[in-house]
C-alpha atoms as a PDB file:
ATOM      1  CA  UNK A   1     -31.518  14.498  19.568  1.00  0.00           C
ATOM      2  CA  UNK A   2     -34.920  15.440  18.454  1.00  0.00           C
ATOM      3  CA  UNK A   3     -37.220  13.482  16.293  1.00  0.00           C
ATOM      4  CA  UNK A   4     -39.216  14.853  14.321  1.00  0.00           C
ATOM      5  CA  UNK A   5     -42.466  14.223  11.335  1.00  0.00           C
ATOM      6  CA  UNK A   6     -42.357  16.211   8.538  1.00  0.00           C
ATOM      7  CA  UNK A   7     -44.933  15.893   5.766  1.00  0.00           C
ATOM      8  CA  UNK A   8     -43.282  14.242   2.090  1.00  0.00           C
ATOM      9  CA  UNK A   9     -43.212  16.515  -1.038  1.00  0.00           C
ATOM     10  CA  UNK A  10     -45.569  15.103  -3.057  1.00  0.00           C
ATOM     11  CA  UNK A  11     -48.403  15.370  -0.329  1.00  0.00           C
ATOM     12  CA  UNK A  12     -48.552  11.098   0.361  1.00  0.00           C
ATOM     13  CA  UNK A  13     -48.001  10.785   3.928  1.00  0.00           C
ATOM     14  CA  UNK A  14     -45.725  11.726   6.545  1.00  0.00           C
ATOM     15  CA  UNK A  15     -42.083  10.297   7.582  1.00  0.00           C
ATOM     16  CA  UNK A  16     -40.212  10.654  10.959  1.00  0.00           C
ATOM     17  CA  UNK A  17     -36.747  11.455  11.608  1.00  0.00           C
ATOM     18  CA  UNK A  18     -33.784  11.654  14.280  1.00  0.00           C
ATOM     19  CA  UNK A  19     -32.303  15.287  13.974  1.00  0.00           C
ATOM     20  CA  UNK A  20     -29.249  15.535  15.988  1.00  0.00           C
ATOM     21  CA  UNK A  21     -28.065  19.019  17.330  1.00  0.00           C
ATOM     22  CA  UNK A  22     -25.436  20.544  16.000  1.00  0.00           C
ATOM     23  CA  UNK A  23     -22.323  20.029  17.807  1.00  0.00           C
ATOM     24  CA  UNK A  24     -21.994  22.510  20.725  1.00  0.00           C
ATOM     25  CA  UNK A  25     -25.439  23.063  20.826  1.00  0.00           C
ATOM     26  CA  UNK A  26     -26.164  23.449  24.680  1.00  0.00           C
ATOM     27  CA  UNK A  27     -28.403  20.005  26.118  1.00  0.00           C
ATOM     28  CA  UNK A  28     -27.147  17.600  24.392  1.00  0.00           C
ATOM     29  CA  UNK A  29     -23.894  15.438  25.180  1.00  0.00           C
ATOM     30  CA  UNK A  30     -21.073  16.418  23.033  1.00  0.00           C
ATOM     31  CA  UNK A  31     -18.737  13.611  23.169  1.00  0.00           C
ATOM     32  CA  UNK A  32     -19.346  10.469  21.052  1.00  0.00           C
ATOM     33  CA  UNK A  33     -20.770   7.908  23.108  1.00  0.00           C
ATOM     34  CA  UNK A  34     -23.073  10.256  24.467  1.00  0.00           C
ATOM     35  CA  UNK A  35     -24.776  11.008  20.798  1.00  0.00           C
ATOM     36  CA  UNK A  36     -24.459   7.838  20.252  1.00  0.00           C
ATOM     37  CA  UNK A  37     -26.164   6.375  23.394  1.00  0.00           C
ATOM     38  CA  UNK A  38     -29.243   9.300  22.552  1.00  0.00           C
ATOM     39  CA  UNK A  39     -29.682   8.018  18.743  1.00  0.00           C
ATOM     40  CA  UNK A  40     -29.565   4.540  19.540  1.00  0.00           C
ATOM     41  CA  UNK A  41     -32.611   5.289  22.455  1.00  0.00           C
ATOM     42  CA  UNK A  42     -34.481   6.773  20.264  1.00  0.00           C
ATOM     43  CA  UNK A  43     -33.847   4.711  17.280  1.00  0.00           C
ATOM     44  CA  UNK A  44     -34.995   2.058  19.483  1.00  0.00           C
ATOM     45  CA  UNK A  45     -38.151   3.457  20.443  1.00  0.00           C
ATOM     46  CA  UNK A  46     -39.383   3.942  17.088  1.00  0.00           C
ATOM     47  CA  UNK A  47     -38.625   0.521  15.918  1.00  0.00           C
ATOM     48  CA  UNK A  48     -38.807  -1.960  18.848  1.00  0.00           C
ATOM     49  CA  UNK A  49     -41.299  -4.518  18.036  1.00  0.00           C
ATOM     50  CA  UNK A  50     -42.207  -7.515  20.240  1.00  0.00           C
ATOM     51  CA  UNK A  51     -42.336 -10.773  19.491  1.00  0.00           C
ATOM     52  CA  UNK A  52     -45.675 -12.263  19.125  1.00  0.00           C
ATOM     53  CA  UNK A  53     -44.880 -15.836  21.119  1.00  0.00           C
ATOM     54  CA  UNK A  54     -41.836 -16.144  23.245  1.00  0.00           C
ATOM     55  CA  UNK A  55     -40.947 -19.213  22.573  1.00  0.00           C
ATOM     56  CA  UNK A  56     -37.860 -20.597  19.972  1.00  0.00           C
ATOM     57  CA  UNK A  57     -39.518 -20.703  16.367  1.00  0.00           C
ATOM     58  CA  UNK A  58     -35.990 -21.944  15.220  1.00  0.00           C
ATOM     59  CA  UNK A  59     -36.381 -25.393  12.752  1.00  0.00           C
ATOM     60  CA  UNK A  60     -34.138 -28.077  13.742  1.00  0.00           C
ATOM     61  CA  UNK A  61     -31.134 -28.970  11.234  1.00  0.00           C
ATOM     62  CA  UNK A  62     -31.991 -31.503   8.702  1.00  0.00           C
ATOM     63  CA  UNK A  63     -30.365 -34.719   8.628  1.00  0.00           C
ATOM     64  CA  UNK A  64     -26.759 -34.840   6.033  1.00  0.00           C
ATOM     65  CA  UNK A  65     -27.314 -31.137   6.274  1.00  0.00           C
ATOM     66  CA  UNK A  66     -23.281 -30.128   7.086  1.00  0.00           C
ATOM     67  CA  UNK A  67     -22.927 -26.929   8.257  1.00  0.00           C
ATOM     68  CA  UNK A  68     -19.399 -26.620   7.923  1.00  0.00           C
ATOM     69  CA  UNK A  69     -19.356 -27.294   4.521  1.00  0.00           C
ATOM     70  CA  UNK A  70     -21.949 -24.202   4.035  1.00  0.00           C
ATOM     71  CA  UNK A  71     -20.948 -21.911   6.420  1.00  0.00           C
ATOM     72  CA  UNK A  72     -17.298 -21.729   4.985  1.00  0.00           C
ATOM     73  CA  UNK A  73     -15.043 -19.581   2.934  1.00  0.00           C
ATOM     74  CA  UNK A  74     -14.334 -21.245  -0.632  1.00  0.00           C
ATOM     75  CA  UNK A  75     -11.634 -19.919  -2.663  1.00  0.00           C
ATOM     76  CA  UNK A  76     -10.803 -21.522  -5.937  1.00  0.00           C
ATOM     77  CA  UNK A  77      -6.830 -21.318  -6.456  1.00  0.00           C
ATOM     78  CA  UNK A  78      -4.629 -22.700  -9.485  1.00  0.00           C
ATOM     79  CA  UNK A  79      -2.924 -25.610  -9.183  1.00  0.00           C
ATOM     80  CA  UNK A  80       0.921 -24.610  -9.832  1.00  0.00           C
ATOM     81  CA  UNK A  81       4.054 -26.616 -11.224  1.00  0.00           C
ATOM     82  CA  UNK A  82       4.770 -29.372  -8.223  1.00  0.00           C
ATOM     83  CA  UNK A  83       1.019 -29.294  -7.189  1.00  0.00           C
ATOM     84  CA  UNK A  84       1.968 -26.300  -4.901  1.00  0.00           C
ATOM     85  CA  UNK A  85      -0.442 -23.906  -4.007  1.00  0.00           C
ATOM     86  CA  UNK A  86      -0.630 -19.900  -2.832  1.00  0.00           C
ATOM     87  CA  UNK A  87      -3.050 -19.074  -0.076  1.00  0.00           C
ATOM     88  CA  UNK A  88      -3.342 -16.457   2.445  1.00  0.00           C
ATOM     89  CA  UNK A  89       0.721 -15.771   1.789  1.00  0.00           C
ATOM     90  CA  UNK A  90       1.326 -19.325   2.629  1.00  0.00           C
ATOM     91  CA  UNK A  91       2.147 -22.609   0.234  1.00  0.00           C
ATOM     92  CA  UNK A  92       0.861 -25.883   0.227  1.00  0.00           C
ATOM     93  CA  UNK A  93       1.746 -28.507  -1.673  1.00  0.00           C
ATOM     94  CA  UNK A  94      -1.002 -31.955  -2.178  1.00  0.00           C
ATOM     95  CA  UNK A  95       0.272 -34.761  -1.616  1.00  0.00           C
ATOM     96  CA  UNK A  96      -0.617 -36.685  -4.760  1.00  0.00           C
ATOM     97  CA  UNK A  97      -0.975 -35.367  -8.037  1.00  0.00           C
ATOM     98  CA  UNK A  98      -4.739 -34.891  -9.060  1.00  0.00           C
ATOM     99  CA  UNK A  99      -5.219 -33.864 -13.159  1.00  0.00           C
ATOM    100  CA  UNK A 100      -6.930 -30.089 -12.862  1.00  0.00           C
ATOM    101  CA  UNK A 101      -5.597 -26.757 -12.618  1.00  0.00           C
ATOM    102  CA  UNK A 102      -7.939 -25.474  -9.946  1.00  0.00           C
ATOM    103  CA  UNK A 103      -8.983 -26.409  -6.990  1.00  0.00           C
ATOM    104  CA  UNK A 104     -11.401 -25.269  -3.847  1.00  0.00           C
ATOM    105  CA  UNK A 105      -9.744 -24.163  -0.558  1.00  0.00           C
ATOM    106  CA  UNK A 106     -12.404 -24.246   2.362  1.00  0.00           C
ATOM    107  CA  UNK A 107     -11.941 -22.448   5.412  1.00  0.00           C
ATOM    108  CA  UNK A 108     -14.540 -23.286   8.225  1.00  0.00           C
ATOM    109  CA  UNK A 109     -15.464 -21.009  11.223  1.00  0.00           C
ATOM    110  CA  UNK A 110     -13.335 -22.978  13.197  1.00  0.00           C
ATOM    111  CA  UNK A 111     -10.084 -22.411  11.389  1.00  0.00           C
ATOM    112  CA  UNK A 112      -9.600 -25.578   9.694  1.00  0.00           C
ATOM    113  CA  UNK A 113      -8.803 -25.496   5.815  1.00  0.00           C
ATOM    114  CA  UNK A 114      -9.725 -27.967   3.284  1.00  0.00           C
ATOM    115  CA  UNK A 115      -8.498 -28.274  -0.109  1.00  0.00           C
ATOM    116  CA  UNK A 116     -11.081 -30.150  -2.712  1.00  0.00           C
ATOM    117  CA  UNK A 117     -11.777 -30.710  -5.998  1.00  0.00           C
ATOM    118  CA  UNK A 118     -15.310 -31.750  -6.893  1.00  0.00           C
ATOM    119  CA  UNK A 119     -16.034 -32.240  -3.059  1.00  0.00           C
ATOM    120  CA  UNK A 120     -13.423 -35.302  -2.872  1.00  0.00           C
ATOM    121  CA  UNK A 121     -10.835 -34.099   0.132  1.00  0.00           C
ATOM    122  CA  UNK A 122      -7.502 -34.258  -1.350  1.00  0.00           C
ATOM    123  CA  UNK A 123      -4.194 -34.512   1.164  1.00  0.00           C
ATOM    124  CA  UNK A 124      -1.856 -31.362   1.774  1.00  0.00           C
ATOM    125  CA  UNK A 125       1.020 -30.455   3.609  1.00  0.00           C
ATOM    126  CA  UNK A 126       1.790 -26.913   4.612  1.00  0.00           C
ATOM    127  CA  UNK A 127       5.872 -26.325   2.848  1.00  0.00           C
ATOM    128  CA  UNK A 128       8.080 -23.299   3.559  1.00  0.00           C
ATOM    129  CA  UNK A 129       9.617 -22.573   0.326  1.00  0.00           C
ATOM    130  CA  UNK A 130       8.949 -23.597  -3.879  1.00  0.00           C
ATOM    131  CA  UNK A 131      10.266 -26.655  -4.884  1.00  0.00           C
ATOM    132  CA  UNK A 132      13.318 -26.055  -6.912  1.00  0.00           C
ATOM    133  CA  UNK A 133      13.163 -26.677 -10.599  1.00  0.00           C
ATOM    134  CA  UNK A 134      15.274 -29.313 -11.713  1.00  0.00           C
ATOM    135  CA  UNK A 135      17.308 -28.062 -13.977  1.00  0.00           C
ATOM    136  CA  UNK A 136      17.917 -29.904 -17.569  1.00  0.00           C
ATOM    137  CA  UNK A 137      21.431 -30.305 -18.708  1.00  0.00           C
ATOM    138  CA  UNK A 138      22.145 -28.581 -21.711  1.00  0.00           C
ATOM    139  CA  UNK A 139      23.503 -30.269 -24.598  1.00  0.00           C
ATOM    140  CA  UNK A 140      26.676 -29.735 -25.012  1.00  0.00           C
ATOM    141  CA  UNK A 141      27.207 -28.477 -29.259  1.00  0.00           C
ATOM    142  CA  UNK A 142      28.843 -30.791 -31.373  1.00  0.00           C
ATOM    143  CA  UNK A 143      30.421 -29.097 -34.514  1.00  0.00           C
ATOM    144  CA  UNK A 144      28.783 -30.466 -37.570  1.00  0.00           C
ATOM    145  CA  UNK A 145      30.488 -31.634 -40.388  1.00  0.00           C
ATOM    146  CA  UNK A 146      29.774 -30.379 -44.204  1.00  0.00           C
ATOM    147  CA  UNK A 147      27.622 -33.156 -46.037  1.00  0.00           C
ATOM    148  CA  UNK A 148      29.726 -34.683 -48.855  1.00  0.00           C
ATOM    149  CA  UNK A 149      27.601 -36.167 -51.182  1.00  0.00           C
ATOM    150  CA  UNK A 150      28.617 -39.749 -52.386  1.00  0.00           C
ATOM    151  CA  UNK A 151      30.509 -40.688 -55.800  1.00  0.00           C
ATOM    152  CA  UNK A 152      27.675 -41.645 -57.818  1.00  0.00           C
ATOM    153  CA  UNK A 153      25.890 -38.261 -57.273  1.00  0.00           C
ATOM    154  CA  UNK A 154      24.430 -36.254 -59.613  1.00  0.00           C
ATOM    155  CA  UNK A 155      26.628 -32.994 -58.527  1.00  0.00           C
ATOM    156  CA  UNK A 156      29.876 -34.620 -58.959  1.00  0.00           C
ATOM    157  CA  UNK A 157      29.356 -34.499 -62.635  1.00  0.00           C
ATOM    158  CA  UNK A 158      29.925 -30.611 -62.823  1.00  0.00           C
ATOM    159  CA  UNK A 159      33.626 -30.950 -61.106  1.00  0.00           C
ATOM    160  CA  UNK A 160      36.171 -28.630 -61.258  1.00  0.00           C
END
């Protein structure tokens, strides 16, 4: 591994580069780890920059400020017949109906899951299969009879 400054094209300065031999080539390492360990020396050398005061500059978290709720995974998903829901190959079915056809699945660094719909928790339950549709019972056909107008009508006039 060799780095190396090269003047640009257009004449405006200079940049630097890690050339790395060809593979082979006698001095250097040729298994993996070994070019790696080299480039990531070097790399290091040309870009290591220390601090200017060792001590923690982090702020402190702001009161009401929840973390979980940023730091997770939302997912919006469809609300399907029998409030059942798809995610990650599994279904979940709320609890108690709620009128929309999406709502938010959070998943927080921990693991947990959430399901919400304009940040109000709503209750699940993790189900195996799809409800079964309940079937309707089909009407059974009832022949219909011929109308027969009544005496008085207009079309009984023209009898045969």
């Amino acid at each position: 591994m060799k780095i190396i400054q090269r003047a640009l094209p257009s004449g405006k300065g200079t940049y630097r580069a890690a050339v790395q031999d060809a593979p082979g080539h006698a001095g250097e390492g040729n298994d993996e780890t070994g070019c790696l360990d080299t480039y990531l020396s070097a790399h290091n050398k040309l870009f290591t920059v220390n601090a200017k005061e060792q001590e923690d500059l982090h702020r402190e978290i702001p009161r009401g400020l929840n973390l979980d709720k940023i730091l997770c995974i939302k997912t919006v998903r469809a609300l399907m017949n029998y409030f059942t829901i798809a995610h990650n190959s599994r279904l979940y079915q709320r609890e108690k109906g709620v009128r929309s056809k999406e709502v938010t699945v959070e998943e927080g660094v921990n693991g947990s899951m959430l399901i919400t719909h304009h940040d109000v928790r709503l209750p699940f339950g993790q189900i195996t299969a799809r409800p079964e549709k309940q079937q309707k019972p089909i009407p059974t056909c009832q022949q219909k009879r011929g109308h027969t107008p009544l005496a008085d009508h207009p079309w009984n006039k023209w009898k045969r």
